[in-house]
C-alpha atoms as a PDB file:
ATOM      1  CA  UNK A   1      -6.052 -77.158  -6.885  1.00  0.00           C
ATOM      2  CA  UNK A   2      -4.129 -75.876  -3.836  1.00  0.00           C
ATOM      3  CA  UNK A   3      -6.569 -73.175  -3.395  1.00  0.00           C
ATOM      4  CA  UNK A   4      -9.598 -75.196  -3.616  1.00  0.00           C
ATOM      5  CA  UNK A   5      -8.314 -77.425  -1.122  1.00  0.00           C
ATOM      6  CA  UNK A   6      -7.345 -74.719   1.491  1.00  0.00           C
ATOM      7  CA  UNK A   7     -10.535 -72.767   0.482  1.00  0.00           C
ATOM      8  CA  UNK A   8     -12.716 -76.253   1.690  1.00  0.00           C
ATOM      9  CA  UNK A   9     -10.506 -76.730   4.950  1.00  0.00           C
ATOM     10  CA  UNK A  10     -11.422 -73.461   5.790  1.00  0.00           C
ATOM     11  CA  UNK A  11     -14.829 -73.394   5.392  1.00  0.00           C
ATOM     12  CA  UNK A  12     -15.293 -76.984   7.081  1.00  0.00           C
ATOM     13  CA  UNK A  13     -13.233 -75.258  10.194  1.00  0.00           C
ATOM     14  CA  UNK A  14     -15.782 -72.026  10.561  1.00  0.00           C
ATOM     15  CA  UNK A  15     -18.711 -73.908  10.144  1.00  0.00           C
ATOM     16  CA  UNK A  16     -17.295 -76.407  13.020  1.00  0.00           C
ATOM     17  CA  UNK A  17     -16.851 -73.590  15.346  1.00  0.00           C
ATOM     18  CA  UNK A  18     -19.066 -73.335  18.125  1.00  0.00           C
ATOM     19  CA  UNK A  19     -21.868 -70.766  17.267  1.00  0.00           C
ATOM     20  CA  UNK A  20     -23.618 -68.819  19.742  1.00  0.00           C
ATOM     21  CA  UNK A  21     -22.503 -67.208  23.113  1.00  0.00           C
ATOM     22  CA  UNK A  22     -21.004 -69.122  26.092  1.00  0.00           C
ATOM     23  CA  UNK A  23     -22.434 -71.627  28.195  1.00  0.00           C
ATOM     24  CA  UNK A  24     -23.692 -68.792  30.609  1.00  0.00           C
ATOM     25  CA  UNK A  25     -26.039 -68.373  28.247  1.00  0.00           C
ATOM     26  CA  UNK A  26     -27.610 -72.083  29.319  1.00  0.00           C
ATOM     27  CA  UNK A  27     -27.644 -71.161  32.720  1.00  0.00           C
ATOM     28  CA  UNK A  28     -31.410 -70.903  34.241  1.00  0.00           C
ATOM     29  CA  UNK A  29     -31.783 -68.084  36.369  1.00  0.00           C
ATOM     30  CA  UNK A  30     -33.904 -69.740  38.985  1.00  0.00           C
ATOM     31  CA  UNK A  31     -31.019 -71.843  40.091  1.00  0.00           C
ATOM     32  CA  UNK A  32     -29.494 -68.629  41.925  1.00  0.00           C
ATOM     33  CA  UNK A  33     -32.452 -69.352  44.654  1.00  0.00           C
ATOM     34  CA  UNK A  34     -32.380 -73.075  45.145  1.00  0.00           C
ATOM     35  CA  UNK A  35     -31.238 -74.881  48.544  1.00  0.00           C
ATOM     36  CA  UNK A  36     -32.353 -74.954  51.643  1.00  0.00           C
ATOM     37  CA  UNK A  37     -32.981 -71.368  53.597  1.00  0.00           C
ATOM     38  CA  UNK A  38     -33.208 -71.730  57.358  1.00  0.00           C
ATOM     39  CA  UNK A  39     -35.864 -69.289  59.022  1.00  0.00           C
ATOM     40  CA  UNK A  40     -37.018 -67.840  61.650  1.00  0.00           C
ATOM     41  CA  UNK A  41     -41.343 -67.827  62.169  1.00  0.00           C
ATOM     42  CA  UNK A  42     -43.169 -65.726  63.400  1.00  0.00           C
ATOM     43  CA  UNK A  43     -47.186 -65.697  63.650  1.00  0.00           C
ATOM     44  CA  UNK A  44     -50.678 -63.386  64.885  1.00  0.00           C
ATOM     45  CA  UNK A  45     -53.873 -64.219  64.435  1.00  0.00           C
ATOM     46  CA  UNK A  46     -56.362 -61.057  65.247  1.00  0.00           C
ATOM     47  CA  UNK A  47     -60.332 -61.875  65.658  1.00  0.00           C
ATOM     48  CA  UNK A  48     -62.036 -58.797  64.654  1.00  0.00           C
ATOM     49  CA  UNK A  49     -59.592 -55.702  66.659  1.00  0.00           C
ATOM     50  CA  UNK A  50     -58.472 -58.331  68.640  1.00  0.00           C
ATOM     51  CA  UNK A  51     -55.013 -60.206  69.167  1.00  0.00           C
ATOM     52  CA  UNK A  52     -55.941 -63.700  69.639  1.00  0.00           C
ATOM     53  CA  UNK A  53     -52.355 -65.219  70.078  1.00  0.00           C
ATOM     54  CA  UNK A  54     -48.936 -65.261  68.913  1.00  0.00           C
ATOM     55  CA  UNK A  55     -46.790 -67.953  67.798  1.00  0.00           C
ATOM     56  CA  UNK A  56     -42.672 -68.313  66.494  1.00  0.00           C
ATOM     57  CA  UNK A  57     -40.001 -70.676  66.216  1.00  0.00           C
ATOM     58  CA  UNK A  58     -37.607 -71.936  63.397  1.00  0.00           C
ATOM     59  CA  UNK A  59     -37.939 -73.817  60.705  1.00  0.00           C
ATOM     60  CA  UNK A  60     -37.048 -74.485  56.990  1.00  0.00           C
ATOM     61  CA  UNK A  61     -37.448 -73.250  53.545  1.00  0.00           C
ATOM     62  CA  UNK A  62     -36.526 -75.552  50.382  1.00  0.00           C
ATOM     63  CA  UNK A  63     -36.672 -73.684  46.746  1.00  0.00           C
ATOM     64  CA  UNK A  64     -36.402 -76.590  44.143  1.00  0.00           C
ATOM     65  CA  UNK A  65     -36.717 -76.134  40.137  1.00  0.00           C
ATOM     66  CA  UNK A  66     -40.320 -75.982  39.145  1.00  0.00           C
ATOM     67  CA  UNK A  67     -42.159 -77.217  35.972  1.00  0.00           C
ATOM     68  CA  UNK A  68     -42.663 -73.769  34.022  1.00  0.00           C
ATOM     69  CA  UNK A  69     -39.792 -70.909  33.857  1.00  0.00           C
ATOM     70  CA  UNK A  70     -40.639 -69.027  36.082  1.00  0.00           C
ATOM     71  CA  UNK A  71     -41.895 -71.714  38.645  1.00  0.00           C
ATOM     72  CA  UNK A  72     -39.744 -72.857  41.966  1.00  0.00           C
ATOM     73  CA  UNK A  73     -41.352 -75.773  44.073  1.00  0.00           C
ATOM     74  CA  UNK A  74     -40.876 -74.125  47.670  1.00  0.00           C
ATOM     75  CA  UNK A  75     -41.584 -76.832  50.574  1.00  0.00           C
ATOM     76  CA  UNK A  76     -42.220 -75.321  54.348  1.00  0.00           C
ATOM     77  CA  UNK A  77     -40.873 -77.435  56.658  1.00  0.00           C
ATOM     78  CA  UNK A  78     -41.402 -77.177  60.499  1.00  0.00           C
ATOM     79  CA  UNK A  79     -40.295 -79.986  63.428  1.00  0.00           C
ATOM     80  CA  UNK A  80     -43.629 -81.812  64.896  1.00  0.00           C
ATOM     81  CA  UNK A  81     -45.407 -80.375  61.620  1.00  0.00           C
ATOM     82  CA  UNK A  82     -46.029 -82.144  58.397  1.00  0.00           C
ATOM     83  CA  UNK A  83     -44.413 -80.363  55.388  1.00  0.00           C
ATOM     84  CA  UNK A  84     -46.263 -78.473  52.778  1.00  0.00           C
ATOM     85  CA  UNK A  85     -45.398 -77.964  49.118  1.00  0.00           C
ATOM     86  CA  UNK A  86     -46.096 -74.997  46.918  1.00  0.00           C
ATOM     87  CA  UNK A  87     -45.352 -73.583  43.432  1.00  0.00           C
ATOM     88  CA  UNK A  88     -44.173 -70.039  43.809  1.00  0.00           C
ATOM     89  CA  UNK A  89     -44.362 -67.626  40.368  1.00  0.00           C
ATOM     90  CA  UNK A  90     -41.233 -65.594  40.245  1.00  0.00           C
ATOM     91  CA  UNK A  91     -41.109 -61.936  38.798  1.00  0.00           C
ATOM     92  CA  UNK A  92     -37.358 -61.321  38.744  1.00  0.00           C
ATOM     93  CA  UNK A  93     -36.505 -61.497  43.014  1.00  0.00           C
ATOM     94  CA  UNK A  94     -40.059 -61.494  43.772  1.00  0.00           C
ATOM     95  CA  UNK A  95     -42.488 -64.341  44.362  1.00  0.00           C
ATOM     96  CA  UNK A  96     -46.116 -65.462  45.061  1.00  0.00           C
ATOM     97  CA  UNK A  97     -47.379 -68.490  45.701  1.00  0.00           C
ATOM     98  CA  UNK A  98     -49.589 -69.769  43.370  1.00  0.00           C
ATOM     99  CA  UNK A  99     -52.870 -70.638  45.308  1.00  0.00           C
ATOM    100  CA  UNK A 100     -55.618 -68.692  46.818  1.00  0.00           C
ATOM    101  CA  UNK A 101     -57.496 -70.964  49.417  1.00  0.00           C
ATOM    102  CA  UNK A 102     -56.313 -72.393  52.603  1.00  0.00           C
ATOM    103  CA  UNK A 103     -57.573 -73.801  55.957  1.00  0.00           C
ATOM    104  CA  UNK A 104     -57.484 -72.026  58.555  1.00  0.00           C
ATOM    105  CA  UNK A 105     -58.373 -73.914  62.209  1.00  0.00           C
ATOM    106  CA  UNK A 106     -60.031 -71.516  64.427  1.00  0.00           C
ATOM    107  CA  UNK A 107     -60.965 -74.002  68.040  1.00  0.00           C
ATOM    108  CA  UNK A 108     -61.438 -77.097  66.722  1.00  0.00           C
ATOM    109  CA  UNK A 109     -62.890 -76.319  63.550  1.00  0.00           C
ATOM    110  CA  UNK A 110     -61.062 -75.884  59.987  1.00  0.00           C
ATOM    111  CA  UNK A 111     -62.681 -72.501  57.619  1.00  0.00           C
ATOM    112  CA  UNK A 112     -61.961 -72.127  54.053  1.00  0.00           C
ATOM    113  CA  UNK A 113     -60.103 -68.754  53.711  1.00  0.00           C
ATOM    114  CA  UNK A 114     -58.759 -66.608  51.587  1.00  0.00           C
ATOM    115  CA  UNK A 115     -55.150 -67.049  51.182  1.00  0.00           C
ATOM    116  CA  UNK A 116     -52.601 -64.512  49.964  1.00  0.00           C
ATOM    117  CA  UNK A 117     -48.633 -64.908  50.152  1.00  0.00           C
ATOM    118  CA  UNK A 118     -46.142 -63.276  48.621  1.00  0.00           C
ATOM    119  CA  UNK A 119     -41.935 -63.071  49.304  1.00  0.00           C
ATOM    120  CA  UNK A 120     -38.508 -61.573  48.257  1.00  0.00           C
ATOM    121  CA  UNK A 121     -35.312 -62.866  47.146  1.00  0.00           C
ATOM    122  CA  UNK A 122     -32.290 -60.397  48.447  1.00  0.00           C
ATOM    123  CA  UNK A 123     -28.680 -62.516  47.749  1.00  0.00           C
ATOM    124  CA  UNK A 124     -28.863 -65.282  50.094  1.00  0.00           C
ATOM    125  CA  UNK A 125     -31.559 -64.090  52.256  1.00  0.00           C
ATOM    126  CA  UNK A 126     -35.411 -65.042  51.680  1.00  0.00           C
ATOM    127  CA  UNK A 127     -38.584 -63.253  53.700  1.00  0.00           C
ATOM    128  CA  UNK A 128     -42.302 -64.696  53.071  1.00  0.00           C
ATOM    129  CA  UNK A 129     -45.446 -63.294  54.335  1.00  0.00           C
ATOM    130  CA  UNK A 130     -48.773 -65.573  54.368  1.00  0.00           C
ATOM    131  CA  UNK A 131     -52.284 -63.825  54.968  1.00  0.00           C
ATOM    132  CA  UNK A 132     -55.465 -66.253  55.835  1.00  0.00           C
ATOM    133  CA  UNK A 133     -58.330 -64.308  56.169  1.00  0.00           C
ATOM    134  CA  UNK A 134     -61.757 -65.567  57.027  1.00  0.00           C
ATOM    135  CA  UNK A 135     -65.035 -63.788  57.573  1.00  0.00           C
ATOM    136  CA  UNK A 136     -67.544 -65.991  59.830  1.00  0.00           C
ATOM    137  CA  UNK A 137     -70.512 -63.728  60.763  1.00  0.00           C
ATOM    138  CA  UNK A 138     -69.769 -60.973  60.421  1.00  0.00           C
ATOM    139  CA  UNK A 139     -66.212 -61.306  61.895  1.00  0.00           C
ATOM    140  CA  UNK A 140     -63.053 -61.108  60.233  1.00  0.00           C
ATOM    141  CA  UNK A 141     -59.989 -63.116  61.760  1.00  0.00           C
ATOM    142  CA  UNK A 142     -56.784 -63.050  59.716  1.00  0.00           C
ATOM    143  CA  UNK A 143     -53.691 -65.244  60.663  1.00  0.00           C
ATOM    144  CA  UNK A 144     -50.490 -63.613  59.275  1.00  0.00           C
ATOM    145  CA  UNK A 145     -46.986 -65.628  58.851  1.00  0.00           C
ATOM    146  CA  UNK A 146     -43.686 -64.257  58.602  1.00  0.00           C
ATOM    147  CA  UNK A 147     -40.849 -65.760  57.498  1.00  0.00           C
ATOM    148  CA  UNK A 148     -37.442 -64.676  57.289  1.00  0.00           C
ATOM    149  CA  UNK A 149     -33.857 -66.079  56.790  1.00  0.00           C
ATOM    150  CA  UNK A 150     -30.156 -66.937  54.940  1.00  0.00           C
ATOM    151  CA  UNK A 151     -29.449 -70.058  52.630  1.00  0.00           C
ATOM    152  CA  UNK A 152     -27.076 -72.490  54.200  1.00  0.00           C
END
């Protein structure tokens, strides 16, 4: 009777222990890249062969957990600017943003253009490049962003 006894209190104490790994095993991976990166900006926009103008100043990044796995919500923040909002699509420290159109003002008139941006986790610092390119008659103008900087 002793034996069944100690035979069930063992068996009810391995099947209470915790199975699995660790809780580092519940971490999500995207949480490495969240907070708030300040940058440095840096801009061109080039009509046909030409250098129209060139624009820079600071500004912030904000990396926030998105809906899907691999998602962040990344919000571009600039002072006198409203803020814009983006998913980004990570593949392991690399990121694009998940659109393809933007506006791009050219005088006082907004073009639909093609829109291409892409950017790079390394440790604490972030970079970011955004392409608009438009073709009206004939001539291309693409505006190019840079963005570079260090989570606070």
């Amino acid at each position: 009777m002793r034996l069944i006894v100690t035979l069930f209190i063992l068996a009810i104490s391995i099947s209470a222990c915790k199975k699995g790994g660790s809780d580092s095993d519940n971490v999500d991976p995207r949480e490495q890249y969240y907070g708030i990166y300040d940058v440095d900006y840096s801009s061109k926009t080039i009509v046909g062969a030409i250098d129209l103008n060139e624009d820079s100043g600071k500004g912030i990044l904000t990396f926030a957990k998105g809906d899907a796995a691999n998602e962040l919500k990344m919000t571009i923040e600039f002072t006198g600017f409203s803020s814009t909002t983006d998913v980004v699509k990570l593949d392991g420290t690399k990121f694009t943003v998940n659109r393809t159109r933007d506006q791009m003002r050219l005088g006082n008139k907004d073009y639909d253009a093609e829109f291409l941006s892409t950017g790079l986790f390394e440790g604490k610092l972030v970079t970011l490049t955004s392409v608009n390119t438009v073709n009206q008659n004939g001539t291309v103008v693409k505006w190019t962003r840079s963005y570079k900087g260090n989570r606070r």
